[in-house]
PDB file of N, CA and C in Angstrom:
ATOM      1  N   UNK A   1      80.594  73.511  95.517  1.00  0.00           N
ATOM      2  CA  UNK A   1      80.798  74.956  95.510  1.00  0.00           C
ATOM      3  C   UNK A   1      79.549  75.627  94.944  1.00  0.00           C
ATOM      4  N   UNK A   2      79.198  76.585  95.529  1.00  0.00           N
ATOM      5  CA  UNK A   2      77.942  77.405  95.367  1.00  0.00           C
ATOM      6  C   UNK A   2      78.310  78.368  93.698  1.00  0.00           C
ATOM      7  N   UNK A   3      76.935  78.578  92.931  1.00  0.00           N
ATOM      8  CA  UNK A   3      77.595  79.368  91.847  1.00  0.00           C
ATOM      9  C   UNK A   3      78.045  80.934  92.325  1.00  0.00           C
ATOM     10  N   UNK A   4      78.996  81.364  91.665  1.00  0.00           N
ATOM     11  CA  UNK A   4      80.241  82.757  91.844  1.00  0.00           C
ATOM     12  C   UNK A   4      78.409  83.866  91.423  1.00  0.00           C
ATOM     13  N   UNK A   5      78.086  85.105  92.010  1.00  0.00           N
ATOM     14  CA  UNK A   5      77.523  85.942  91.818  1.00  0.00           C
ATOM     15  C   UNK A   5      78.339  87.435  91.135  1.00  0.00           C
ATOM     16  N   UNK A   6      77.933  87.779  89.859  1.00  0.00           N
ATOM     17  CA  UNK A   6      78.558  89.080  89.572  1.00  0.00           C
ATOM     18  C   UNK A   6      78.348  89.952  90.255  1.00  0.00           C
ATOM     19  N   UNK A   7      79.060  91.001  90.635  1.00  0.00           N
ATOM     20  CA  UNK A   7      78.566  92.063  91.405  1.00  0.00           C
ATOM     21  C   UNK A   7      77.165  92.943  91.063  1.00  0.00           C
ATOM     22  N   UNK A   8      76.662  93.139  89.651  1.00  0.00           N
ATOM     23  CA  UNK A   8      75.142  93.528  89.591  1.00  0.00           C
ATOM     24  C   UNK A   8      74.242  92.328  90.379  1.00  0.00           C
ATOM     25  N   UNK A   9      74.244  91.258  89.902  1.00  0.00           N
ATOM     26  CA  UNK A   9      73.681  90.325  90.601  1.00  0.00           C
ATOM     27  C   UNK A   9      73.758  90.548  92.445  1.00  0.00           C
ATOM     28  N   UNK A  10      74.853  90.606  92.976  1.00  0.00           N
ATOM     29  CA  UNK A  10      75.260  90.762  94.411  1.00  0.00           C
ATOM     30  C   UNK A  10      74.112  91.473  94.787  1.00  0.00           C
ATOM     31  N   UNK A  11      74.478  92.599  94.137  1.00  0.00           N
ATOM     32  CA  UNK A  11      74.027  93.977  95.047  1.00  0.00           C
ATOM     33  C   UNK A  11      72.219  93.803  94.448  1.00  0.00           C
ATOM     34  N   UNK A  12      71.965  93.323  93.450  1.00  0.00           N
ATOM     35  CA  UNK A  12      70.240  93.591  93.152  1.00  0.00           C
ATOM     36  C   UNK A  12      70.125  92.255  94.580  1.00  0.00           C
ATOM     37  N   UNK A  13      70.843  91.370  95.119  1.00  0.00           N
ATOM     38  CA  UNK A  13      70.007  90.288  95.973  1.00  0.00           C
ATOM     39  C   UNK A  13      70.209  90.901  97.186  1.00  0.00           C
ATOM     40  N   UNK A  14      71.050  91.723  97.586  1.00  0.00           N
ATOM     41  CA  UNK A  14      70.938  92.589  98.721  1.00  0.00           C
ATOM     42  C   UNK A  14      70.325  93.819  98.794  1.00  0.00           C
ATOM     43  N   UNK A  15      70.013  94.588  97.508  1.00  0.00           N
ATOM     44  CA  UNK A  15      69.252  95.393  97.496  1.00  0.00           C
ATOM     45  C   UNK A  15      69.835  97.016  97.799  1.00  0.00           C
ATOM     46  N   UNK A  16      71.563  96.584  97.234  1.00  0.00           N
ATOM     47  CA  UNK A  16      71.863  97.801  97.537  1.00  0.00           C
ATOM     48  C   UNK A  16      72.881  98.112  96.250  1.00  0.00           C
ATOM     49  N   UNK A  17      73.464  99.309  95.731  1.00  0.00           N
ATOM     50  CA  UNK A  17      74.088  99.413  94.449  1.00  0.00           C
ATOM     51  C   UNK A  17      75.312  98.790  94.244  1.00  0.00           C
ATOM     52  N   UNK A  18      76.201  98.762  92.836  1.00  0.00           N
ATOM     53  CA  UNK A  18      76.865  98.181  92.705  1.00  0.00           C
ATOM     54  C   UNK A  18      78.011  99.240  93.175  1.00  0.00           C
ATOM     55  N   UNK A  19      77.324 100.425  93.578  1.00  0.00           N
ATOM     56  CA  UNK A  19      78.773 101.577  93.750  1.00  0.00           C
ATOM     57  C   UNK A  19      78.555 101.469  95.504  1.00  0.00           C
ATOM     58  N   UNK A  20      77.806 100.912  96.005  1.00  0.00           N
ATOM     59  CA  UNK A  20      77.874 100.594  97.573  1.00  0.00           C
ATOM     60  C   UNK A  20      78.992  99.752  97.323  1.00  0.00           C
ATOM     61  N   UNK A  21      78.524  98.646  96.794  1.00  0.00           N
ATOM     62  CA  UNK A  21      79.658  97.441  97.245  1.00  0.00           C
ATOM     63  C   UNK A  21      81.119  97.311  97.294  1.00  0.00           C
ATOM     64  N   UNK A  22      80.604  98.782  95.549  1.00  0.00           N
ATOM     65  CA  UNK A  22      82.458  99.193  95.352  1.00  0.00           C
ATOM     66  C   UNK A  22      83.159  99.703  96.761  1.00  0.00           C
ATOM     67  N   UNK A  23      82.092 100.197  97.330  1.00  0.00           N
ATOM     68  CA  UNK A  23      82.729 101.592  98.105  1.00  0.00           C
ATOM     69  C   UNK A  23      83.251 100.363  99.571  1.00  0.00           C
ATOM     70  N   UNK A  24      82.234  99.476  99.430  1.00  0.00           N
ATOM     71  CA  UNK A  24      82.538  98.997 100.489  1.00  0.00           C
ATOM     72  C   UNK A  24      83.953  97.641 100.623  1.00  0.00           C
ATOM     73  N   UNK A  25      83.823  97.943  99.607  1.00  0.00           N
ATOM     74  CA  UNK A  25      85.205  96.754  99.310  1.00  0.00           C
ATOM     75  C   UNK A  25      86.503  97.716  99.691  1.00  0.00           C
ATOM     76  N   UNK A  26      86.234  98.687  99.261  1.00  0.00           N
ATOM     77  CA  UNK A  26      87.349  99.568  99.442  1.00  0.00           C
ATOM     78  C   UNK A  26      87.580 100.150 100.954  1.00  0.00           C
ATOM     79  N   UNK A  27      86.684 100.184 101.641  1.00  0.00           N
ATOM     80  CA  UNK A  27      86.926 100.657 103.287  1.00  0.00           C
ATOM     81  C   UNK A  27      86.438  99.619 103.923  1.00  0.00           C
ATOM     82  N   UNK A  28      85.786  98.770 104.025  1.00  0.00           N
ATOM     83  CA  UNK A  28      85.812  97.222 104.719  1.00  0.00           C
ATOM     84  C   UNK A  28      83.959  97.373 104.957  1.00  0.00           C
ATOM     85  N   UNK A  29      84.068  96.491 105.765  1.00  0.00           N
ATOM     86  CA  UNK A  29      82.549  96.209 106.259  1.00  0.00           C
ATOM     87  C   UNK A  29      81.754  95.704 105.158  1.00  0.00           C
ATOM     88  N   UNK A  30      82.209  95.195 104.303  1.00  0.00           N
ATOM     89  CA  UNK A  30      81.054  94.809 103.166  1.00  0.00           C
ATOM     90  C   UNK A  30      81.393  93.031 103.388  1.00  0.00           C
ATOM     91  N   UNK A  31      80.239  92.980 102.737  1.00  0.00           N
ATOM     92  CA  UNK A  31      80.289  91.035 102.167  1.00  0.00           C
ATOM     93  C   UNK A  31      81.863  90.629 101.901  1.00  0.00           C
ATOM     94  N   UNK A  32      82.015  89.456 102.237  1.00  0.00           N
ATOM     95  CA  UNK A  32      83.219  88.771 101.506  1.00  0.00           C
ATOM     96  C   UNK A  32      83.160  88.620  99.906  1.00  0.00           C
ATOM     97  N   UNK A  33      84.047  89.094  99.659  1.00  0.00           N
ATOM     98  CA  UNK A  33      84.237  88.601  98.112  1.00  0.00           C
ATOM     99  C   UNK A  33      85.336  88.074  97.493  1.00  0.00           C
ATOM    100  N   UNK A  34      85.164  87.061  96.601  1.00  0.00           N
ATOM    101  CA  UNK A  34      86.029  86.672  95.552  1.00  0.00           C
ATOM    102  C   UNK A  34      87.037  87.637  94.471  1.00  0.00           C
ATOM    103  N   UNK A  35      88.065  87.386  94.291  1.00  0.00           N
ATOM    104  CA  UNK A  35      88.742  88.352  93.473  1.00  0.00           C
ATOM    105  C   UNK A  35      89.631  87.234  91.985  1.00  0.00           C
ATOM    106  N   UNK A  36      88.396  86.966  91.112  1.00  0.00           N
ATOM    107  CA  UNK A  36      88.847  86.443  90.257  1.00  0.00           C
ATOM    108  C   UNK A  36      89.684  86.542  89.239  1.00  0.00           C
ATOM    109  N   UNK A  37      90.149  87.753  89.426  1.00  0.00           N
ATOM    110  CA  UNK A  37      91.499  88.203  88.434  1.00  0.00           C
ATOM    111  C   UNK A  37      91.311  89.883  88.656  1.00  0.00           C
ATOM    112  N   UNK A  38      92.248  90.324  88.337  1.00  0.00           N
ATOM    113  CA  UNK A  38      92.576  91.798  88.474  1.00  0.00           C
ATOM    114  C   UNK A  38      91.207  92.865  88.226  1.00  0.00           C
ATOM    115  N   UNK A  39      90.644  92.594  87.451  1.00  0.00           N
ATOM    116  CA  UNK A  39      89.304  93.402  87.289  1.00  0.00           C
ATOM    117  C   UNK A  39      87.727  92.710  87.756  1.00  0.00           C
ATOM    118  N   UNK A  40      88.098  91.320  88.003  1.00  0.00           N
ATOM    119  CA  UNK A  40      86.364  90.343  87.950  1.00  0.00           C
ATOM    120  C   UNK A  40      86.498  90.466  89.426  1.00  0.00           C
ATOM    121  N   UNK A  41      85.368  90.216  89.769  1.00  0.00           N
ATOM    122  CA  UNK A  41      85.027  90.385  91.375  1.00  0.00           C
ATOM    123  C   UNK A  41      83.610  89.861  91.293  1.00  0.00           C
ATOM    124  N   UNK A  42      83.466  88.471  92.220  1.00  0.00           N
ATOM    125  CA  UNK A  42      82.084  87.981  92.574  1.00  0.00           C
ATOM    126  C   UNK A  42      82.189  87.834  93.994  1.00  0.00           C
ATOM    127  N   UNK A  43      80.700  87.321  94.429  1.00  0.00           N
ATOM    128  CA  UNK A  43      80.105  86.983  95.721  1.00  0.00           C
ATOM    129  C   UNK A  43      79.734  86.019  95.514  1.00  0.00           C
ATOM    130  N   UNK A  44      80.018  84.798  96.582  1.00  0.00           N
ATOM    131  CA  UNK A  44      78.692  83.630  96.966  1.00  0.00           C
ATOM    132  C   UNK A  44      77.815  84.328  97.857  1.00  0.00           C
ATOM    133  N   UNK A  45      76.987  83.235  97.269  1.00  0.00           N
ATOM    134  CA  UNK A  45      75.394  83.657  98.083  1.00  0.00           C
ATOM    135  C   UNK A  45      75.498  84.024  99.614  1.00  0.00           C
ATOM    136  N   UNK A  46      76.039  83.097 100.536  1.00  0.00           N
ATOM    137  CA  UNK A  46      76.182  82.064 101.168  1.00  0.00           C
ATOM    138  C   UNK A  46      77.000  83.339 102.041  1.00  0.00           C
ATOM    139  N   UNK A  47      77.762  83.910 101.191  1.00  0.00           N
ATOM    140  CA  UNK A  47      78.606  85.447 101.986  1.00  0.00           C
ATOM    141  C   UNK A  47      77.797  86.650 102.371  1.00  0.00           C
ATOM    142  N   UNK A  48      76.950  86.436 100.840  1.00  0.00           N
ATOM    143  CA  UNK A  48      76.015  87.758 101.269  1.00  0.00           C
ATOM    144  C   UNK A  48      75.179  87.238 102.228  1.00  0.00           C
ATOM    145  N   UNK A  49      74.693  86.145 102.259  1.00  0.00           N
ATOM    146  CA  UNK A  49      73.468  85.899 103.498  1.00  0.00           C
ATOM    147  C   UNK A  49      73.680  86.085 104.398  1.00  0.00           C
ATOM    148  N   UNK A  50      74.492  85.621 104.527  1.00  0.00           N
ATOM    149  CA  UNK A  50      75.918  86.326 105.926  1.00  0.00           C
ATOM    150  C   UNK A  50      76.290  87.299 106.866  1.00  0.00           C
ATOM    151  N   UNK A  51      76.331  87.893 105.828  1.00  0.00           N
ATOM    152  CA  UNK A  51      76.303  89.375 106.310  1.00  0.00           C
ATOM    153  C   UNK A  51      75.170  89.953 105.977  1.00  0.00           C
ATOM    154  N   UNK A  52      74.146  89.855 105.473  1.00  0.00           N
ATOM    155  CA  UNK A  52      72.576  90.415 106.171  1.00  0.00           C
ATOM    156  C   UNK A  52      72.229  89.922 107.495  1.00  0.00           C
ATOM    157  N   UNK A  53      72.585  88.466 107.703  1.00  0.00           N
ATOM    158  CA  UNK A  53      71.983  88.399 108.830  1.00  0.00           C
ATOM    159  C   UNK A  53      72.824  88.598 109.780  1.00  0.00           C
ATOM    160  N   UNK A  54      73.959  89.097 110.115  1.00  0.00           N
ATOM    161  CA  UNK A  54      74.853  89.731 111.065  1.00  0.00           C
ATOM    162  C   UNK A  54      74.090  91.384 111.339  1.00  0.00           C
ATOM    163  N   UNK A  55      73.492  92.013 110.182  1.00  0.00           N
ATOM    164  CA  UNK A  55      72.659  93.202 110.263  1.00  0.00           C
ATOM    165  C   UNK A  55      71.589  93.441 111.006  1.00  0.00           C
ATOM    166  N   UNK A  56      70.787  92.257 110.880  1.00  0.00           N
ATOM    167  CA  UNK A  56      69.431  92.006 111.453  1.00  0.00           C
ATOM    168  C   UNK A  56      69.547  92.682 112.974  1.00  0.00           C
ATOM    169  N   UNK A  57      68.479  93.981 112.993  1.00  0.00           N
ATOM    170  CA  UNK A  57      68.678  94.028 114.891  1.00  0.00           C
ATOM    171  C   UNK A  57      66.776  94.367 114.823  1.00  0.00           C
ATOM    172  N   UNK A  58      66.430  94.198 116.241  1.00  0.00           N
ATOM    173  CA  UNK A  58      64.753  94.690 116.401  1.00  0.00           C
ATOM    174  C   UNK A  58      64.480  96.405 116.475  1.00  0.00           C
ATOM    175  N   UNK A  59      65.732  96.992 116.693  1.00  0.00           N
ATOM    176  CA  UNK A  59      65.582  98.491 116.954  1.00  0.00           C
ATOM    177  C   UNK A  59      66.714  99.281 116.489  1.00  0.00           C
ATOM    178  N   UNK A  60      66.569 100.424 116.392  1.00  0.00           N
ATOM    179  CA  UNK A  60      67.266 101.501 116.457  1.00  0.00           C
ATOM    180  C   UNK A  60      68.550 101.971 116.943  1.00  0.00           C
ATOM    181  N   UNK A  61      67.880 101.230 118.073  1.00  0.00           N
ATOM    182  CA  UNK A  61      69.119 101.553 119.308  1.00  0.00           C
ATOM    183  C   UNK A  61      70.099 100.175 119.168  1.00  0.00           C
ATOM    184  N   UNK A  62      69.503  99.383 118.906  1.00  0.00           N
ATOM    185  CA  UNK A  62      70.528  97.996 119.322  1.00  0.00           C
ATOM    186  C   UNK A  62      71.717  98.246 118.909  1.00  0.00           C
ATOM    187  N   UNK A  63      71.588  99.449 117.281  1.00  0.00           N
ATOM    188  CA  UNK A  63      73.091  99.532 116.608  1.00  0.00           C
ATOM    189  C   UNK A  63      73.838 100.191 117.916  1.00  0.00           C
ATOM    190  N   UNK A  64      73.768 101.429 118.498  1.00  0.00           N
ATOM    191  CA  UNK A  64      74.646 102.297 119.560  1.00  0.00           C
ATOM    192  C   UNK A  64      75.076 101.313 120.284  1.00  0.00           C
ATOM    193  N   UNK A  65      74.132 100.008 121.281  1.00  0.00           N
ATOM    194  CA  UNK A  65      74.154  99.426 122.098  1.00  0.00           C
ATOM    195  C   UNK A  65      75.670  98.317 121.333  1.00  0.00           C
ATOM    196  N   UNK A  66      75.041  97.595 120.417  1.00  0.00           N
ATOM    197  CA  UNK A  66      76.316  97.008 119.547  1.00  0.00           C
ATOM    198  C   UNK A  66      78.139  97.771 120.240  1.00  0.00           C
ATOM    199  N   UNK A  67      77.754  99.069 119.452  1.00  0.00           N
ATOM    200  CA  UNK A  67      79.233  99.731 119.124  1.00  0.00           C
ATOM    201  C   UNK A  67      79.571 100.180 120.659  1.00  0.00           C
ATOM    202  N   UNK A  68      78.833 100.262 121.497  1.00  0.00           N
ATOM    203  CA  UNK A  68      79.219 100.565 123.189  1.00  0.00           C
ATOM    204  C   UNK A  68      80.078  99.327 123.471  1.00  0.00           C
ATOM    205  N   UNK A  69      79.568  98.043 123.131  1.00  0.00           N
ATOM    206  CA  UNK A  69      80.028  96.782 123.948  1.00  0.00           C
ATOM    207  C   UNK A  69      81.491  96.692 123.684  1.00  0.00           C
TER     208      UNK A  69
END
């Protein structure tokens, strides 16, 4: 098992805040995460890499082109 990432940790290796991730836990589309008890919340690596590279496009457009298909 890969080590558990805190959510400051998460978001400084993706490069985005810890109130993104909140936000995104809460309406979907974010990284998978762990829910280690009622208030703790981590990421594996391995999730976030994951979902950056599901992000990865060469242009602009590829996103529209994506959400058309």
């Amino acid at each position: 098992m890969s080590p558990l990432l805190r959510q400051r940790q998460a978001a400084s290796l993706i490069a985005l805040s810890t109130r993104t991730l909140e936000r995104l836990r809460c309406i979907g589309g974010g990284p998978k995460f762990v829910r280690l008890s009622r208030g703790r919340i981590a990421y594996r690596e391995e999730d976030l890499a994951s979902w950056v590279e599901a992000r990865i496009v060469s242009s602009t457009s590829e996103k529209n082109r994506k959400q058309n298909e």
